[in-house]
C-alpha atoms as a PDB file:
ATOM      1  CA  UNK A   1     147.522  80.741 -58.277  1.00  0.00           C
ATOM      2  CA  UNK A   2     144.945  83.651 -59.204  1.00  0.00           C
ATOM      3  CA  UNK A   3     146.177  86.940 -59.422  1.00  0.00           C
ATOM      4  CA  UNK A   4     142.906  87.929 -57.727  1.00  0.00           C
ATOM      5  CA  UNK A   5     143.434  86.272 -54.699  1.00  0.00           C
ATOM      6  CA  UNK A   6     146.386  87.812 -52.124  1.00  0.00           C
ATOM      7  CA  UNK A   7     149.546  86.329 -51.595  1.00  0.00           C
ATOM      8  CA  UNK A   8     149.396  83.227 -49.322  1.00  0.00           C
ATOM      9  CA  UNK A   9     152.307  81.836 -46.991  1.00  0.00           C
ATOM     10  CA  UNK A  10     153.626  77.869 -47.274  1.00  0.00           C
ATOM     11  CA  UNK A  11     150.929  77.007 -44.738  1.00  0.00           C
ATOM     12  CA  UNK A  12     148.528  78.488 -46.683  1.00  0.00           C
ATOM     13  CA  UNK A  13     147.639  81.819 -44.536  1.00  0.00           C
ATOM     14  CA  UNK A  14     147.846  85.140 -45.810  1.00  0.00           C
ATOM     15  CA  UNK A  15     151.276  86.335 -46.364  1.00  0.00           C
ATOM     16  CA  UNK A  16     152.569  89.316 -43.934  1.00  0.00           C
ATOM     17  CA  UNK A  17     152.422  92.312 -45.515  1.00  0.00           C
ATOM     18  CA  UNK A  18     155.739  93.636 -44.832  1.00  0.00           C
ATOM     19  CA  UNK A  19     157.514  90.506 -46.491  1.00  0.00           C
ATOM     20  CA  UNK A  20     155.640  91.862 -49.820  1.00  0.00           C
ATOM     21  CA  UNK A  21     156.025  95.410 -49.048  1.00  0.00           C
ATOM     22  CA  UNK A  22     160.357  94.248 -49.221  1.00  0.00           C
ATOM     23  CA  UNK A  23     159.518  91.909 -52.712  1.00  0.00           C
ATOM     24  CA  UNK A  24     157.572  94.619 -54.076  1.00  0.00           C
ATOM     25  CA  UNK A  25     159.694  97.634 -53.318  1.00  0.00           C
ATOM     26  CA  UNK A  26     163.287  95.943 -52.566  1.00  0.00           C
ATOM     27  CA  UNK A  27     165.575  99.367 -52.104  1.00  0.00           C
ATOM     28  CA  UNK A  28     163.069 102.205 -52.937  1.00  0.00           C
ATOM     29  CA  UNK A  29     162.604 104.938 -51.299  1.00  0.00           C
ATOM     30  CA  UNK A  30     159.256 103.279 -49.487  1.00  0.00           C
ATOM     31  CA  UNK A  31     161.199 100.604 -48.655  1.00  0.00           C
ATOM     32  CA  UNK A  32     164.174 102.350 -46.699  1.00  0.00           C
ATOM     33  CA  UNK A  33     161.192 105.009 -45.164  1.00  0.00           C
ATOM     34  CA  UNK A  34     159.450 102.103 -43.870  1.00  0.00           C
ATOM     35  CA  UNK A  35     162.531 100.553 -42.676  1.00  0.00           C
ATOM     36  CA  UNK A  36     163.757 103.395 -40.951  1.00  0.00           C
ATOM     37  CA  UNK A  37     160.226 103.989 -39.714  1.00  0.00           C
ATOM     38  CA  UNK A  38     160.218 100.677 -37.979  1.00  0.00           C
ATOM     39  CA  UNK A  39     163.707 101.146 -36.244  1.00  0.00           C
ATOM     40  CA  UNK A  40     162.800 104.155 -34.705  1.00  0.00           C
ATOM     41  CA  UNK A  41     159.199 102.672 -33.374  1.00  0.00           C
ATOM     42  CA  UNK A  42     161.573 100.429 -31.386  1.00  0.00           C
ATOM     43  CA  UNK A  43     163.952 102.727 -29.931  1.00  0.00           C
ATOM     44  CA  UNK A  44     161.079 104.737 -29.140  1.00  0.00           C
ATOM     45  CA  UNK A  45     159.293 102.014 -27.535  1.00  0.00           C
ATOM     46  CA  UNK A  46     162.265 101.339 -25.632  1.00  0.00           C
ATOM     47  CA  UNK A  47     162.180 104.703 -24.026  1.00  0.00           C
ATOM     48  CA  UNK A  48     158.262 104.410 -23.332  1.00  0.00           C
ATOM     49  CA  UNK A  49     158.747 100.886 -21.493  1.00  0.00           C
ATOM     50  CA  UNK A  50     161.589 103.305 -19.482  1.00  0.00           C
ATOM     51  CA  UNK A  51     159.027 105.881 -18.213  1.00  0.00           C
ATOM     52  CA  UNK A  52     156.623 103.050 -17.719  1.00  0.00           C
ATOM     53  CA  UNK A  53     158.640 101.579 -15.316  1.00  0.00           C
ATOM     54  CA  UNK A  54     159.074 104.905 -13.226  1.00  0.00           C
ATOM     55  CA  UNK A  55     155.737 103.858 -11.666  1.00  0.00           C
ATOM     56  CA  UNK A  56     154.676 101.230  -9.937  1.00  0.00           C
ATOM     57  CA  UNK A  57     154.448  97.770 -11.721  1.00  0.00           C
ATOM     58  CA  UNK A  58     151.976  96.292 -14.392  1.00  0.00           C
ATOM     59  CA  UNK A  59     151.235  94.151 -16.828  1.00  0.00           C
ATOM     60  CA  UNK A  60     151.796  94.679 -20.317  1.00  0.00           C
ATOM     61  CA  UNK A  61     151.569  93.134 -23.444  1.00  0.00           C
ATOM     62  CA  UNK A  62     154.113  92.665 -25.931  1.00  0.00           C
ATOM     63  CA  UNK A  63     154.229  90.976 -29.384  1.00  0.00           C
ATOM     64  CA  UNK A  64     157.052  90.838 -32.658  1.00  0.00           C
ATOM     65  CA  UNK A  65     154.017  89.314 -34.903  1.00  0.00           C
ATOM     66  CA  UNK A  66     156.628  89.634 -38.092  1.00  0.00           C
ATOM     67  CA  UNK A  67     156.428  85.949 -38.403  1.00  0.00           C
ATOM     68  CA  UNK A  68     153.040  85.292 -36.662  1.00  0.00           C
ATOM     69  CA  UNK A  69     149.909  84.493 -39.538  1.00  0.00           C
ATOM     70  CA  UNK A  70     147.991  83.525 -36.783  1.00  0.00           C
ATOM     71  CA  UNK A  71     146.382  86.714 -35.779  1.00  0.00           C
ATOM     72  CA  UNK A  72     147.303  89.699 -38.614  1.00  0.00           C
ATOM     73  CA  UNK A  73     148.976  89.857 -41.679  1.00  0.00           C
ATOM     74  CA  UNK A  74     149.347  93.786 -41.266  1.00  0.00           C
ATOM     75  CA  UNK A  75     150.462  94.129 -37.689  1.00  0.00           C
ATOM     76  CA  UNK A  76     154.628  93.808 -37.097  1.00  0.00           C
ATOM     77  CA  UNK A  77     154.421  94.713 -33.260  1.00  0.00           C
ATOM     78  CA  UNK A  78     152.073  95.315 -30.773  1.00  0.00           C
ATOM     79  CA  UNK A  79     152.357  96.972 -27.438  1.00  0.00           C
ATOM     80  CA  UNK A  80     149.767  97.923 -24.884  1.00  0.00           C
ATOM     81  CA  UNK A  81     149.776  98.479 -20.985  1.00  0.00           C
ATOM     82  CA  UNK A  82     147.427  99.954 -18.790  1.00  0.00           C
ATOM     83  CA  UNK A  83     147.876 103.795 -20.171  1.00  0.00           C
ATOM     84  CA  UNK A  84     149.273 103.365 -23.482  1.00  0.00           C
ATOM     85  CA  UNK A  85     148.753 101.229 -26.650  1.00  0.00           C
ATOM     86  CA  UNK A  86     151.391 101.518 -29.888  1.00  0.00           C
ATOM     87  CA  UNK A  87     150.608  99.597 -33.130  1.00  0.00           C
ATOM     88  CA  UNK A  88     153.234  99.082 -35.569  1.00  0.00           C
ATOM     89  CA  UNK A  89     151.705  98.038 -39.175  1.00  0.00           C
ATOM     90  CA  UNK A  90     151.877  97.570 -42.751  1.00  0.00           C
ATOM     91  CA  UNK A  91     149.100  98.808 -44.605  1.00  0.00           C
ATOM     92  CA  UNK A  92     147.593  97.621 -47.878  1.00  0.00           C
ATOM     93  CA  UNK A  93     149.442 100.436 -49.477  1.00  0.00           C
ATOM     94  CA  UNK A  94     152.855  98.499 -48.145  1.00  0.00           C
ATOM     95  CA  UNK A  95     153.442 101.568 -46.290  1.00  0.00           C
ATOM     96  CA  UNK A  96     154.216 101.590 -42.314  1.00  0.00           C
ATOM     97  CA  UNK A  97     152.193 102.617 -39.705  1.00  0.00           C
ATOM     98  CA  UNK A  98     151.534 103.083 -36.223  1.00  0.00           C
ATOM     99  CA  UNK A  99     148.799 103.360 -34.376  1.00  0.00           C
ATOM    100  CA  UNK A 100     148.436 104.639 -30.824  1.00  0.00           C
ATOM    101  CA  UNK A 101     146.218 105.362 -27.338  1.00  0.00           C
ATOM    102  CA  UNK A 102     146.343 106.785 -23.800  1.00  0.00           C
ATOM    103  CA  UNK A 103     144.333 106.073 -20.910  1.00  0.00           C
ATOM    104  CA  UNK A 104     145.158 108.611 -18.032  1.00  0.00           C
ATOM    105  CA  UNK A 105     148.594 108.154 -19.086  1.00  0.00           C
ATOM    106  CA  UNK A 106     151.225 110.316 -16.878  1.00  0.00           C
ATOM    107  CA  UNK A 107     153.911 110.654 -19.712  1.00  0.00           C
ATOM    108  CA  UNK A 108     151.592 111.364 -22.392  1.00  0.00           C
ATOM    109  CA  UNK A 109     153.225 114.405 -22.977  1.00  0.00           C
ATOM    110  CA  UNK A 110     156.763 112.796 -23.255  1.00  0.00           C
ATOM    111  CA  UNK A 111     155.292 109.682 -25.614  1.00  0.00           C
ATOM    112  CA  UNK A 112     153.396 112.551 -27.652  1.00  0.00           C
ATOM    113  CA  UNK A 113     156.724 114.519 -28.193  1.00  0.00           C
ATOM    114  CA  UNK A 114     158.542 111.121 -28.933  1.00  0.00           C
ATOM    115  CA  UNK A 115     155.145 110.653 -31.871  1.00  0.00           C
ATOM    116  CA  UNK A 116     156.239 114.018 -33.267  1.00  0.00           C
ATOM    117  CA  UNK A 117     160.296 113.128 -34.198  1.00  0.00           C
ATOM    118  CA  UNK A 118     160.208 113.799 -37.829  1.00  0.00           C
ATOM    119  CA  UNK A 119     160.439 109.875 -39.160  1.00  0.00           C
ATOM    120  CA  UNK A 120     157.092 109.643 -37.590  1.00  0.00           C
ATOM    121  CA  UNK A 121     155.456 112.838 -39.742  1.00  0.00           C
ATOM    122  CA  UNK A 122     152.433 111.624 -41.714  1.00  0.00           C
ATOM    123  CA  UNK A 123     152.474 108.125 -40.379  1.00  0.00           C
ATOM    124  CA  UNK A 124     150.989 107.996 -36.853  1.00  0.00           C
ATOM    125  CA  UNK A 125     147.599 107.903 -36.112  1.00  0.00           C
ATOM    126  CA  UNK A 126     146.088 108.416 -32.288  1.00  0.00           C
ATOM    127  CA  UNK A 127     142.581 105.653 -32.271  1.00  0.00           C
ATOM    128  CA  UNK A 128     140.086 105.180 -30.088  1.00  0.00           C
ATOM    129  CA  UNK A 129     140.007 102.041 -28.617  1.00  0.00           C
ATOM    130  CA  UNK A 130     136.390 100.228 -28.420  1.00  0.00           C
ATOM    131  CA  UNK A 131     134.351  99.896 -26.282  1.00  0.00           C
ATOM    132  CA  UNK A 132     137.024 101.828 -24.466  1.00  0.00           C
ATOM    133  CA  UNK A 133     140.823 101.332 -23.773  1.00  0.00           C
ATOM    134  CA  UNK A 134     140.173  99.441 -20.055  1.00  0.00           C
ATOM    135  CA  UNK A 135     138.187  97.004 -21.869  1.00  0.00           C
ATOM    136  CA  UNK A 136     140.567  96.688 -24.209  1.00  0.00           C
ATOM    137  CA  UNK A 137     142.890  95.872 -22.894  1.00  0.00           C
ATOM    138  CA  UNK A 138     141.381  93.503 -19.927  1.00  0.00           C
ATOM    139  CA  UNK A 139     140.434  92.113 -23.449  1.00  0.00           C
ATOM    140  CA  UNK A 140     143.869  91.442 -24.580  1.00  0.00           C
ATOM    141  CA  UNK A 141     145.340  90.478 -21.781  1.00  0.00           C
ATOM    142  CA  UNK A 142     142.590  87.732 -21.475  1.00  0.00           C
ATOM    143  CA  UNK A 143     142.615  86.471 -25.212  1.00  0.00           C
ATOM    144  CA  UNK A 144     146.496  86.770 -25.913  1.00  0.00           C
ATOM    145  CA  UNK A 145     149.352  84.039 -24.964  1.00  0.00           C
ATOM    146  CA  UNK A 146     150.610  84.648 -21.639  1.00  0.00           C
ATOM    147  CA  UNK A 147     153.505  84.189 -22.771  1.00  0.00           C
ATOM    148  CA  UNK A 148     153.468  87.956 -24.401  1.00  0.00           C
ATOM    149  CA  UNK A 149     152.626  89.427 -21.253  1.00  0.00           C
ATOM    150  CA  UNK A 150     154.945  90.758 -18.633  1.00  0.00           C
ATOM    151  CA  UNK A 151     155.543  93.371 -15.732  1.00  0.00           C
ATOM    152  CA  UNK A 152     157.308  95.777 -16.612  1.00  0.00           C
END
């Protein structure tokens, strides 16, 4: 293989970037950071699928793309309703990420304090989606495998 070209999987596709972040960096300090990083995006997802639910019913979409090539070799999960979108990823850097959007979103204030828990300092980053978050994610909704989307 050339050392110029990235990583690839067995099936040939580029290899996720978190399984090299954990060769590269085993037990380093990066490694348990990112780690931990990733365990509290989920139990702080959990709590935003909790509030969702306090309203009326929608669609969502939901994806663990850990062992997905298909689509991403940064992205490790992806959620997005109506009024919020949360992007969990590994960059080229091998460190972890996430990424995140309201639209007229009634517990912003709530999923902004959850943002600001310390294992979450220097590692978030609010986006704009394009053209604009509706679009979006009509967009994703229509592209994505159905089965990934749910009511919540």
């Amino acid at each position: 293989m050339n050392n110029n070209q990235p990583p690839t999987g067995n099936n040939g596709t580029f290899a996720k970037r978190w399984v090299l972040a954990k060769r590269k960096y085993g037990h380093t300090r990066n490694q348990l950071t990112n780690e931990t990083l990733e365990s509290a995006f989920h139990s702080m997802l959990y709590k935003v699928k909790l509030l969702l639910k306090q309203h009326p019913a929608q669609s969502v979409f939901e994806k663990d793309f850990r062992f997905d090539n298909i689509q991403d070799a940064f992205v490790l999960h992806a959620f997005i309703s109506s009024n919020v979108y949360l992007y969990l990823e590994c960059s080229l850097d091998y460190v972890y990420r996430i990424e995140y959007a309201f639209n007229d979103c009634k517990q912003e204030v709530v999923i902004r304090q959850l943002l600001a828990a310390y294992v979450f300092t220097g590692r978030t980053k609010e986006v704009m989606l394009k053209p604009d978050f509706s679009t979006f994610f009509e967009a994703v909704l229509q592209f994505q495998d159905k089965k990934h989307i749910y009511s919540l």
